[in-house]
C-alpha atoms as a PDB file:
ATOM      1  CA  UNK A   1     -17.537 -82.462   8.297  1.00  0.00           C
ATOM      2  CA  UNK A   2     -16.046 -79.801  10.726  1.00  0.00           C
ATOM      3  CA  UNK A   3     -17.810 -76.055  10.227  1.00  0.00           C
ATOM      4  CA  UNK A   4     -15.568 -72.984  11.474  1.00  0.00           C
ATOM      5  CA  UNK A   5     -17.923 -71.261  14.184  1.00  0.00           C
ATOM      6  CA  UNK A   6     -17.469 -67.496  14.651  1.00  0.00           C
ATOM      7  CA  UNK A   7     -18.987 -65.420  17.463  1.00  0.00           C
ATOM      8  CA  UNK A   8     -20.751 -61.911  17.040  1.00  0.00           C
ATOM      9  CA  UNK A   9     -17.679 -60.144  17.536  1.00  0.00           C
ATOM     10  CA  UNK A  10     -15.506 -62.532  15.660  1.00  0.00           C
ATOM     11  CA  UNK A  11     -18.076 -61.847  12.657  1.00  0.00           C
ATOM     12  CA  UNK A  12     -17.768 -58.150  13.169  1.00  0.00           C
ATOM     13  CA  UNK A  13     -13.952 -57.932  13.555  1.00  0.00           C
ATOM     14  CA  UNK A  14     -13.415 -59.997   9.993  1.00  0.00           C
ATOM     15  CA  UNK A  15     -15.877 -57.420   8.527  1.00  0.00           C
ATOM     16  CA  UNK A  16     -14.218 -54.174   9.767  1.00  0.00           C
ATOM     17  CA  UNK A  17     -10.428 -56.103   8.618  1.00  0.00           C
ATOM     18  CA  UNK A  18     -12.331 -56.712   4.710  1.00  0.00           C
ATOM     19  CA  UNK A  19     -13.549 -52.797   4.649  1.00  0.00           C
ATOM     20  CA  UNK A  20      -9.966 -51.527   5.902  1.00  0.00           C
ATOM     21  CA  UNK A  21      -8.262 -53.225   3.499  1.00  0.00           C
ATOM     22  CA  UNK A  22      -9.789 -51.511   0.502  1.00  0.00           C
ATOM     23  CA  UNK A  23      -9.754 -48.056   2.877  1.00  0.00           C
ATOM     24  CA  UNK A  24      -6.560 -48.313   2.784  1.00  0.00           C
ATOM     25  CA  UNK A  25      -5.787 -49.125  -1.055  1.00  0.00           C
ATOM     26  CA  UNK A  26      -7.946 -46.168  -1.575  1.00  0.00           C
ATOM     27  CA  UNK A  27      -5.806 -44.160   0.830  1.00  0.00           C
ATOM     28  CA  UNK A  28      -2.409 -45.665  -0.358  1.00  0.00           C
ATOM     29  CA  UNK A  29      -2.802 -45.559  -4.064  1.00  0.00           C
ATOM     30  CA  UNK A  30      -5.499 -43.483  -5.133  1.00  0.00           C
ATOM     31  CA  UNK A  31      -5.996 -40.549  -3.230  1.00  0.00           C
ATOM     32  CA  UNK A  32      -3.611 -37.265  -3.656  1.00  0.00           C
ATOM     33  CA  UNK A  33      -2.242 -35.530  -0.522  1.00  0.00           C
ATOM     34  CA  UNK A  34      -4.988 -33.359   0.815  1.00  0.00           C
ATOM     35  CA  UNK A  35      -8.104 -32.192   3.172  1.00  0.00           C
ATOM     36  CA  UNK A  36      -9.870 -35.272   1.615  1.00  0.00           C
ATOM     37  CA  UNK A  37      -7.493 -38.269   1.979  1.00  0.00           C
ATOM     38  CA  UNK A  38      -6.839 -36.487   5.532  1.00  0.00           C
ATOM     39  CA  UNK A  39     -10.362 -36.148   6.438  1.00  0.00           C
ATOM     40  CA  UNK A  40     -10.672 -39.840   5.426  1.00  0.00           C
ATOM     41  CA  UNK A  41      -8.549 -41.478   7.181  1.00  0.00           C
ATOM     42  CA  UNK A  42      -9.211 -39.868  10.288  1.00  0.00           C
ATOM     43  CA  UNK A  43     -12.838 -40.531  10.483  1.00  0.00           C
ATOM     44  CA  UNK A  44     -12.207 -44.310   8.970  1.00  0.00           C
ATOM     45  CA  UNK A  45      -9.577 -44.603  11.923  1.00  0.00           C
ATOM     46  CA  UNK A  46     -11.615 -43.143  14.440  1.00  0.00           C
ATOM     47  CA  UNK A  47     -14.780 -45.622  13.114  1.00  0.00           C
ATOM     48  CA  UNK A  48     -12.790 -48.449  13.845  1.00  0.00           C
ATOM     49  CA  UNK A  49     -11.901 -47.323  17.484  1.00  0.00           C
ATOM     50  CA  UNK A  50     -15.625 -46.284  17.818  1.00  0.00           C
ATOM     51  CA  UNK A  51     -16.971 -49.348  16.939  1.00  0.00           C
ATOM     52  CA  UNK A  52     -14.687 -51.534  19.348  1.00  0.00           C
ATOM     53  CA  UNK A  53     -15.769 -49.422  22.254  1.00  0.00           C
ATOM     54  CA  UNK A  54     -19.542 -49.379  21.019  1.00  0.00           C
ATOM     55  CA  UNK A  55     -19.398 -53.211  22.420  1.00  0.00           C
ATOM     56  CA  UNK A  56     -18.862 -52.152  25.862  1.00  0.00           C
ATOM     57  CA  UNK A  57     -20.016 -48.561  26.109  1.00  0.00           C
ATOM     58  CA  UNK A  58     -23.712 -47.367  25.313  1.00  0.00           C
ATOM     59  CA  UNK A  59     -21.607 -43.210  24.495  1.00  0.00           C
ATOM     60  CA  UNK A  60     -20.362 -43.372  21.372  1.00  0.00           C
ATOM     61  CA  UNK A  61     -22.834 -43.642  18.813  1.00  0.00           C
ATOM     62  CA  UNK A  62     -23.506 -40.453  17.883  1.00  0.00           C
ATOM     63  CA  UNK A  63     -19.650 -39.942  17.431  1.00  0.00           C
ATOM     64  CA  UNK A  64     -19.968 -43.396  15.235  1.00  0.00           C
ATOM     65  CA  UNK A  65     -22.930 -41.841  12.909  1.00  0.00           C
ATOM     66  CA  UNK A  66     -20.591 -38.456  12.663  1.00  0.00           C
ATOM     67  CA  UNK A  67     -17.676 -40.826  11.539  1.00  0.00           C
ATOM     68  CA  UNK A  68     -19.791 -42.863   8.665  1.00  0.00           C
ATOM     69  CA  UNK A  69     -20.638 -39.291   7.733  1.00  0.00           C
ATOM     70  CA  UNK A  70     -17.864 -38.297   6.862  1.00  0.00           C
ATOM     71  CA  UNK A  71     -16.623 -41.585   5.278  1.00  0.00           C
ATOM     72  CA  UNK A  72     -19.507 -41.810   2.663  1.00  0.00           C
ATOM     73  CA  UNK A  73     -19.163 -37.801   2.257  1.00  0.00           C
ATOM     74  CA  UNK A  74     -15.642 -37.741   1.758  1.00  0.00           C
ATOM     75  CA  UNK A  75     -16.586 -40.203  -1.144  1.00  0.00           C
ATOM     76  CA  UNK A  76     -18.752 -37.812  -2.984  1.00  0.00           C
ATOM     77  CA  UNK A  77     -16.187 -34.286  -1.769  1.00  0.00           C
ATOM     78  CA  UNK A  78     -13.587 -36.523  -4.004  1.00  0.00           C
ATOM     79  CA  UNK A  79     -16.168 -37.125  -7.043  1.00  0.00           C
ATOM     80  CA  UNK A  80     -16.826 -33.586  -6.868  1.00  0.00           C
ATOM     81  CA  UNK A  81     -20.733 -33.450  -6.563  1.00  0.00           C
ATOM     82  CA  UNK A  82     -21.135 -32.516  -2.628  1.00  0.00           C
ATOM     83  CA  UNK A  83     -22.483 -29.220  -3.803  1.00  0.00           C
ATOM     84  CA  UNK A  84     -25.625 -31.378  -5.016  1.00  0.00           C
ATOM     85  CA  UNK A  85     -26.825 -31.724  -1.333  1.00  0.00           C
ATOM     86  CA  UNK A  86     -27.126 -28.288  -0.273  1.00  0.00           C
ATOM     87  CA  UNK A  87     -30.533 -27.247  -0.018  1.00  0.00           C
ATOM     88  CA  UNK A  88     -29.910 -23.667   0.822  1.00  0.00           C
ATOM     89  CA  UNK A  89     -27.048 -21.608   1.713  1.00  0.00           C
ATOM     90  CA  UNK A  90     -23.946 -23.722   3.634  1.00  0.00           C
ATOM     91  CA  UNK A  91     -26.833 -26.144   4.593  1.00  0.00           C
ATOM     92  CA  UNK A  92     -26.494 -29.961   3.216  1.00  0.00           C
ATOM     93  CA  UNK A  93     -29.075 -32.462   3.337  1.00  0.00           C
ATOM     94  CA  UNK A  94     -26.056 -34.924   4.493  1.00  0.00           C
ATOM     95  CA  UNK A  95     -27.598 -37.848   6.706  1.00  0.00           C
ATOM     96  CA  UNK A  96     -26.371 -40.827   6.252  1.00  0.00           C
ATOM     97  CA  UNK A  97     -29.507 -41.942   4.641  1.00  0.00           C
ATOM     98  CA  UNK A  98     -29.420 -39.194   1.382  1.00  0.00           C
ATOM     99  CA  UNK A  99     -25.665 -39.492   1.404  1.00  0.00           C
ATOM    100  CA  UNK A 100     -25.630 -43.188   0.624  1.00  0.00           C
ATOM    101  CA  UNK A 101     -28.752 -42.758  -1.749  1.00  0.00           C
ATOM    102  CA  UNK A 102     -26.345 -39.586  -3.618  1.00  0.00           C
ATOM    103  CA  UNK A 103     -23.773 -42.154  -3.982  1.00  0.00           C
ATOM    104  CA  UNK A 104     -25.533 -44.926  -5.194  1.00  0.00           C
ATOM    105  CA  UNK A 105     -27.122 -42.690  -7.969  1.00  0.00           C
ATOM    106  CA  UNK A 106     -23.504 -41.488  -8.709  1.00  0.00           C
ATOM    107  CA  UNK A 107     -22.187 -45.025  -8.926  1.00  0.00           C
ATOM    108  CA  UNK A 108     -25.018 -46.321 -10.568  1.00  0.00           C
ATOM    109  CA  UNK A 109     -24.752 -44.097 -13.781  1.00  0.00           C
ATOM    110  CA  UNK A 110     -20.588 -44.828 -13.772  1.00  0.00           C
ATOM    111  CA  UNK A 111     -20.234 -47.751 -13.683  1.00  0.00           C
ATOM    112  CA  UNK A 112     -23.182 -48.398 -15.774  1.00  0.00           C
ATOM    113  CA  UNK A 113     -25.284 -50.883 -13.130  1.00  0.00           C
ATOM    114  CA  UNK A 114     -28.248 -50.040 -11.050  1.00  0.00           C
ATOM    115  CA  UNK A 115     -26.628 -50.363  -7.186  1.00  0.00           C
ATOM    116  CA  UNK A 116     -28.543 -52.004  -4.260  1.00  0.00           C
ATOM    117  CA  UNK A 117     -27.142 -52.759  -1.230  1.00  0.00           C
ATOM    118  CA  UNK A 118     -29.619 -55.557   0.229  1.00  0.00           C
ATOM    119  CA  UNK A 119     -28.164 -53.827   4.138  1.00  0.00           C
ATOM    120  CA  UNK A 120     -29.159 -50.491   3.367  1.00  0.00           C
ATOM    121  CA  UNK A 121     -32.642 -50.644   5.645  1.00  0.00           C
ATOM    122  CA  UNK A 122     -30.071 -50.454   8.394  1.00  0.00           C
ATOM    123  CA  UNK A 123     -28.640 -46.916   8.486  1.00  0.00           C
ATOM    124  CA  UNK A 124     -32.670 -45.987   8.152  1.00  0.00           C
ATOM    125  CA  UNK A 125     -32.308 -47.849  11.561  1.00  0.00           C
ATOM    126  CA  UNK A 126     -29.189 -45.757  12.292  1.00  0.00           C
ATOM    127  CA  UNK A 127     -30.380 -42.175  12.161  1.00  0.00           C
ATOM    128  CA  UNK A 128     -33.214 -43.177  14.397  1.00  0.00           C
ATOM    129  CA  UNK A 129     -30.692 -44.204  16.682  1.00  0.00           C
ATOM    130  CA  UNK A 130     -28.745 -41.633  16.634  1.00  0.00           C
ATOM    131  CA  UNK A 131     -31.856 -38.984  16.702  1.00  0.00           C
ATOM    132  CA  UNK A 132     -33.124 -40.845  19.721  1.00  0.00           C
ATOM    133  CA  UNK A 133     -29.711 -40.362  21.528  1.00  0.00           C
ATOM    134  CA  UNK A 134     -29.424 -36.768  20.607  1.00  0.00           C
ATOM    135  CA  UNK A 135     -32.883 -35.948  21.999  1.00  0.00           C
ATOM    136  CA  UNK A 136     -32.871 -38.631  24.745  1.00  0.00           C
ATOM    137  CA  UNK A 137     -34.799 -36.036  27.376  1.00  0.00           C
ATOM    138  CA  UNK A 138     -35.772 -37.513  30.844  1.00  0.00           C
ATOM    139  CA  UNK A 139     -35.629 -41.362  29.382  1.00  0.00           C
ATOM    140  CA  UNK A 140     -31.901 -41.036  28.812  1.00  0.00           C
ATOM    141  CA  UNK A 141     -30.027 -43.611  26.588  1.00  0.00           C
ATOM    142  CA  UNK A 142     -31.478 -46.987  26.412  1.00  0.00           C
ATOM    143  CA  UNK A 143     -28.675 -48.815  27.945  1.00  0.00           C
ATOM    144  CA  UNK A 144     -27.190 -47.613  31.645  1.00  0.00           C
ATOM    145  CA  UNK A 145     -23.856 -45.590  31.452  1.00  0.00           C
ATOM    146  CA  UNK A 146     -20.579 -47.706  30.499  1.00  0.00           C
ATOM    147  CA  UNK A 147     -22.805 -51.259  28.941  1.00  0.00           C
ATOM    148  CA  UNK A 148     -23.547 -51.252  25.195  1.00  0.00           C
ATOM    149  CA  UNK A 149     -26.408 -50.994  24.000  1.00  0.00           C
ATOM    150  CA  UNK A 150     -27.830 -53.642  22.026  1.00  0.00           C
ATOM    151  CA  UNK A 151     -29.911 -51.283  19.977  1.00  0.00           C
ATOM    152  CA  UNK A 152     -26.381 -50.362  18.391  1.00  0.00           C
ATOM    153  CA  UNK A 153     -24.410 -53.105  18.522  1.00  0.00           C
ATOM    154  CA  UNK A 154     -27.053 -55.457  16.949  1.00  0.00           C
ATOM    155  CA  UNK A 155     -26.560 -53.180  13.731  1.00  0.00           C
ATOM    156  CA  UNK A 156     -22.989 -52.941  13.615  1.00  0.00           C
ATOM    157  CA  UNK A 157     -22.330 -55.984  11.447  1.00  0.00           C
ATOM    158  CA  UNK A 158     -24.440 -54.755   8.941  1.00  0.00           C
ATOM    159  CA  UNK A 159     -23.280 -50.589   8.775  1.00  0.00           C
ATOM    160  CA  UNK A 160     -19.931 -51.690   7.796  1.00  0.00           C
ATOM    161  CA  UNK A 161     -20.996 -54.440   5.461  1.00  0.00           C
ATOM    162  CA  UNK A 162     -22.894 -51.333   3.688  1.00  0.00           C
ATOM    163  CA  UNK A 163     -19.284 -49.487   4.380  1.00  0.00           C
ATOM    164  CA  UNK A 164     -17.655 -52.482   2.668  1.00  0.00           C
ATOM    165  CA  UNK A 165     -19.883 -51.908  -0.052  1.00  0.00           C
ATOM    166  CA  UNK A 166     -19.535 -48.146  -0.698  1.00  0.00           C
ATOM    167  CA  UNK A 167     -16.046 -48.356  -0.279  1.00  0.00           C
ATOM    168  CA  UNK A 168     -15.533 -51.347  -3.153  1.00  0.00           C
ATOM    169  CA  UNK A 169     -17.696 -48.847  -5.430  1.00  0.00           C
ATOM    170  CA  UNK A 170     -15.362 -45.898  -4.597  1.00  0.00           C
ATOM    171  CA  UNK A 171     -12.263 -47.686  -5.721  1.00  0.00           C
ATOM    172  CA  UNK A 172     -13.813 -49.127  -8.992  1.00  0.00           C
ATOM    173  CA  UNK A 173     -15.109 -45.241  -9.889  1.00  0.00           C
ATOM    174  CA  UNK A 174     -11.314 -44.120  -9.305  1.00  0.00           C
ATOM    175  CA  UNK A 175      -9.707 -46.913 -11.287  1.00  0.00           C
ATOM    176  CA  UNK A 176     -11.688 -45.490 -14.112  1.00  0.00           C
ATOM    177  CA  UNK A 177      -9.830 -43.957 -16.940  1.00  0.00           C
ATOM    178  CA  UNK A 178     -10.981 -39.708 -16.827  1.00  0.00           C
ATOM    179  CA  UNK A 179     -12.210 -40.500 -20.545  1.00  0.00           C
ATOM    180  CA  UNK A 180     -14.634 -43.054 -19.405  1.00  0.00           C
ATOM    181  CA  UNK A 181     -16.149 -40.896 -16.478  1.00  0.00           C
ATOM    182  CA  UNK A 182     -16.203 -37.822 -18.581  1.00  0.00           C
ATOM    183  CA  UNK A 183     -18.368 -40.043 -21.049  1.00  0.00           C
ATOM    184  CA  UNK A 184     -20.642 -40.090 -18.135  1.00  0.00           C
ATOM    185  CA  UNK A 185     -21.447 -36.741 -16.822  1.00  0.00           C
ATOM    186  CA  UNK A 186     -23.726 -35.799 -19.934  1.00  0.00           C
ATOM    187  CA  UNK A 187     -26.624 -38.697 -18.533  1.00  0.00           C
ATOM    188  CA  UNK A 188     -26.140 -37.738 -15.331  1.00  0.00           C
ATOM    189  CA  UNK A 189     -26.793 -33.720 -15.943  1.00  0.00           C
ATOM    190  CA  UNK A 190     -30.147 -34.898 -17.819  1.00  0.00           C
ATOM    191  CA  UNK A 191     -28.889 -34.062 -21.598  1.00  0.00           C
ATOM    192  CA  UNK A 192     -30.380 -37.278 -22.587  1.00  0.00           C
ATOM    193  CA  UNK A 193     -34.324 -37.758 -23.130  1.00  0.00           C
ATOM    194  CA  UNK A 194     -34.243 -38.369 -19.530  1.00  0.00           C
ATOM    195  CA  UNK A 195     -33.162 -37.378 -16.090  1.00  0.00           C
ATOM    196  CA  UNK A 196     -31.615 -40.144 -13.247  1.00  0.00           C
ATOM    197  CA  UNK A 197     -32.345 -39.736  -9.471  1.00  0.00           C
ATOM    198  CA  UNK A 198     -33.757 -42.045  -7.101  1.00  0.00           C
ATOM    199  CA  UNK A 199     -37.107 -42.583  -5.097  1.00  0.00           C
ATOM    200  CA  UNK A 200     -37.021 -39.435  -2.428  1.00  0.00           C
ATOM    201  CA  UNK A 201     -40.590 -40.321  -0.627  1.00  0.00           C
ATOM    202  CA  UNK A 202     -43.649 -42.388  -0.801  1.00  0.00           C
ATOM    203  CA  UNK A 203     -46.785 -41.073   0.311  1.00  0.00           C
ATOM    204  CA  UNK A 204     -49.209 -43.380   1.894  1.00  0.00           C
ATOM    205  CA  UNK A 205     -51.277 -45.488   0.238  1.00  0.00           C
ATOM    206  CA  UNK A 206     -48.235 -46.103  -2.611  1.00  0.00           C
ATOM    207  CA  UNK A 207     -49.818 -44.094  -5.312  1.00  0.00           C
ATOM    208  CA  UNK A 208     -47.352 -41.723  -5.428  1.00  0.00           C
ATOM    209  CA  UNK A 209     -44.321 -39.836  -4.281  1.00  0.00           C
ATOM    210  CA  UNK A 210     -41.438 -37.600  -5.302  1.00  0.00           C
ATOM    211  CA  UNK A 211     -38.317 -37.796  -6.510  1.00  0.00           C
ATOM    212  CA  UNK A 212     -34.611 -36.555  -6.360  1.00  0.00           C
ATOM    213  CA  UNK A 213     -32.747 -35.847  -9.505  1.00  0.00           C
ATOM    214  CA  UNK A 214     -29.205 -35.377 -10.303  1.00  0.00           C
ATOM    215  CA  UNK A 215     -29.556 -31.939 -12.155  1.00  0.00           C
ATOM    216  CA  UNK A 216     -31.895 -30.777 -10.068  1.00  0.00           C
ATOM    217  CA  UNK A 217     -29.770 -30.768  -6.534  1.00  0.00           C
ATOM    218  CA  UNK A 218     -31.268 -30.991  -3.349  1.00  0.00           C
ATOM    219  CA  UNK A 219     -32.574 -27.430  -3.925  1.00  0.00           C
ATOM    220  CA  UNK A 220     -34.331 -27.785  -6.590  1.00  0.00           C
ATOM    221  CA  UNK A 221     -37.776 -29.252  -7.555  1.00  0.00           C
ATOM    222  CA  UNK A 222     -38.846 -33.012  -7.056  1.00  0.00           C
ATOM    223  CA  UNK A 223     -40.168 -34.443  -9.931  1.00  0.00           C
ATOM    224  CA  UNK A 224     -43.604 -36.143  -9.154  1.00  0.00           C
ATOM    225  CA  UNK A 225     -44.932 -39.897  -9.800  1.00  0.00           C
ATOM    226  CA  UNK A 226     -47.666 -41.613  -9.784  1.00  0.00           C
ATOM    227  CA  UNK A 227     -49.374 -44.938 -10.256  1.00  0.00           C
ATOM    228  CA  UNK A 228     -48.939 -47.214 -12.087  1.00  0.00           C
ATOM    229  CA  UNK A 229     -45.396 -48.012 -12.816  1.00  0.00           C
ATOM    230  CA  UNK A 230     -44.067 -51.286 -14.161  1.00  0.00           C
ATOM    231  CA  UNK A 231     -42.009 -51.995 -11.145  1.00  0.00           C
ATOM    232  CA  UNK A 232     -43.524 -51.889  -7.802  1.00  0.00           C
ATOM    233  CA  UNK A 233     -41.327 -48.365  -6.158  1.00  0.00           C
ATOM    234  CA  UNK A 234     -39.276 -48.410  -3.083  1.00  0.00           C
ATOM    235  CA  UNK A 235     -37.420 -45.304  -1.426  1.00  0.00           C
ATOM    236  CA  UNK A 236     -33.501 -45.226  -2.496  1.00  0.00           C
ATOM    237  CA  UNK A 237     -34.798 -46.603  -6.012  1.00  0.00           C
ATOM    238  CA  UNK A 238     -32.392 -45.069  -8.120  1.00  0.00           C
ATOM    239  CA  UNK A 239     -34.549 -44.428 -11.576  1.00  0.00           C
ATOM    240  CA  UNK A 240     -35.152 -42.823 -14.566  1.00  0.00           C
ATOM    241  CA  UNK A 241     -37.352 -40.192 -14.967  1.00  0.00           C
ATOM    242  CA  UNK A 242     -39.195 -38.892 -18.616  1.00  0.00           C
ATOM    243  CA  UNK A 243     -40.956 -35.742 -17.715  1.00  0.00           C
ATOM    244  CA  UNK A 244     -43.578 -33.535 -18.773  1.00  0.00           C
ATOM    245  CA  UNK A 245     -42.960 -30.025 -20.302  1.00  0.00           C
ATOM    246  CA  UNK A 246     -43.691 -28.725 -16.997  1.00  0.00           C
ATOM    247  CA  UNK A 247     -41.793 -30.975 -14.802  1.00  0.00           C
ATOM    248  CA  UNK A 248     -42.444 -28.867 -11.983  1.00  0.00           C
ATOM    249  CA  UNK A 249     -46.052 -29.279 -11.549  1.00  0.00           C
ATOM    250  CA  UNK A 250     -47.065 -32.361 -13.565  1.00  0.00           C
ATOM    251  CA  UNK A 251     -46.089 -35.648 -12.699  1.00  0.00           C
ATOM    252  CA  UNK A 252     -43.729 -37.429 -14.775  1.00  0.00           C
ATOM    253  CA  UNK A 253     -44.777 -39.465 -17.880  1.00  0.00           C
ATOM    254  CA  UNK A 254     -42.813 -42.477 -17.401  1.00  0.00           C
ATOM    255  CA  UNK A 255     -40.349 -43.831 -14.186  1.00  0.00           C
ATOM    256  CA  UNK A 256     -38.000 -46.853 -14.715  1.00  0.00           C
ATOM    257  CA  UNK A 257     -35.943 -48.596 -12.637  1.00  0.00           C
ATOM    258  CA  UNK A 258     -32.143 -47.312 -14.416  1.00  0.00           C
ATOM    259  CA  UNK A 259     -30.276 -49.878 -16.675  1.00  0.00           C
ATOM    260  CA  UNK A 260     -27.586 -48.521 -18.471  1.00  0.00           C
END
């Protein structure tokens, strides 16, 4: 038996073809004329041209985090619930991190599965990056001027699998009929006998943390949780949350993992 043997770059190239193909049936046949479809497919564009040079020059990534930015964001600015991140006046709470985690909730409630992307550890990875390139000081990058960086490019592979991933989502929440997402908003604005959100923090030691919710916003309160729980909690869960009568201060009375 003969097996097909790819190199890194080989991998990475079929990966970044798979994710532009559905970018650009989303571009094509679902998005309207506009600021949005515009912003889109600049930053998906400019990704692409990013990422290439990425393999040869250590420079880019911050302009690469600013791109996947404004891919997964442009998402959510389409579904209408952007205003959910701002924690204060013009001010978002839009790393890449929350951004996918906003997302997944969203997706999550319409199309009525609980969404995990197994490669999502990697843009935790990602804003590190970026953060240490932004605030390099006297060490500088980690890679001399004009190589790549192997920090990056060893987590390339895996930022536009999650891409793939988000993008897939996108198109499935558009193909919906506006009777079967308007069916959804209710859950997700807590008029049911609970809220949905998803893991925010865990403190150490695992006993407890906090948690994001839909109707809540990034400027309201997190609801509280503590142990036990019948699933063992990670950060990004996306859940459902029963609260007290004073969700504000107590913690809540019962956490799930969501299932529609």
């Amino acid at each position: 038996m003969v097996f097909d043997t790819y190199t890194p770059s080989q991998l990475l190239d079929e990966q970044i073809e798979d994710t532009r193909e559905i970018a650009e049936t989303i571009i094509i046949d679902e998005l309207e004329e506009g600021p949005i479809r515009e912003d889109f497919e600049n930053a998906f564009a400019s990704a692409i041209e990013l990422t290439h040079a990425s393999t040869s020059n250590n420079s880019v990534g911050q302009s690469l985090y600013s791109n996947i930015k404004q891919i997964v964001g442009a998402s959510i600015r389409q579904q209408g619930f952007y205003d959910k991140l701002e924690y204060e006046l013009n001010r978002h709470n839009d790393n890449v991190v929350n951004l996918v985690r906003w997302f997944r909730l969203y997706a999550s409630v319409y199309l009525e599965e609980r969404i995990e992307f197994e490669e999502e550890f990697v843009l935790g990875s990602f804003k590190r990056y970026r953060d240490d390139q932004e605030h390099a000081g006297e060490e500088g990058p980690s890679a001399a001027p004009g190589q790549p960086d192997p920090v990056l490019t060893s987590m390339l592979n895996l930022i536009w699998k999650v891409l793939q991933q988000i993008l897939e989502l996108w198109l499935r929440i558009l193909e919906l009929g506006d009777f079967q997402q308007s069916t959804k908003a209710g859950e997700l604005l807590g008029e049911k006998s609970y809220e949905v959100g998803f893991i925010d923090v865990i403190y150490d030691g695992r006993t407890e943390g906090k948690i994001t919710t839909y109707s809540q916003e990034e400027h309201g309160y997190r609801t509280k949780f503590e142990a036990p729980l019948d699933f063992f909690p990670s950060e990004g869960d996306i859940v459902k949350v029963y609260a007290t009568e004073d969700p504000r201060n107590d913690p809540a009375d019962d956490v799930k993992l969501y299932s529609p």
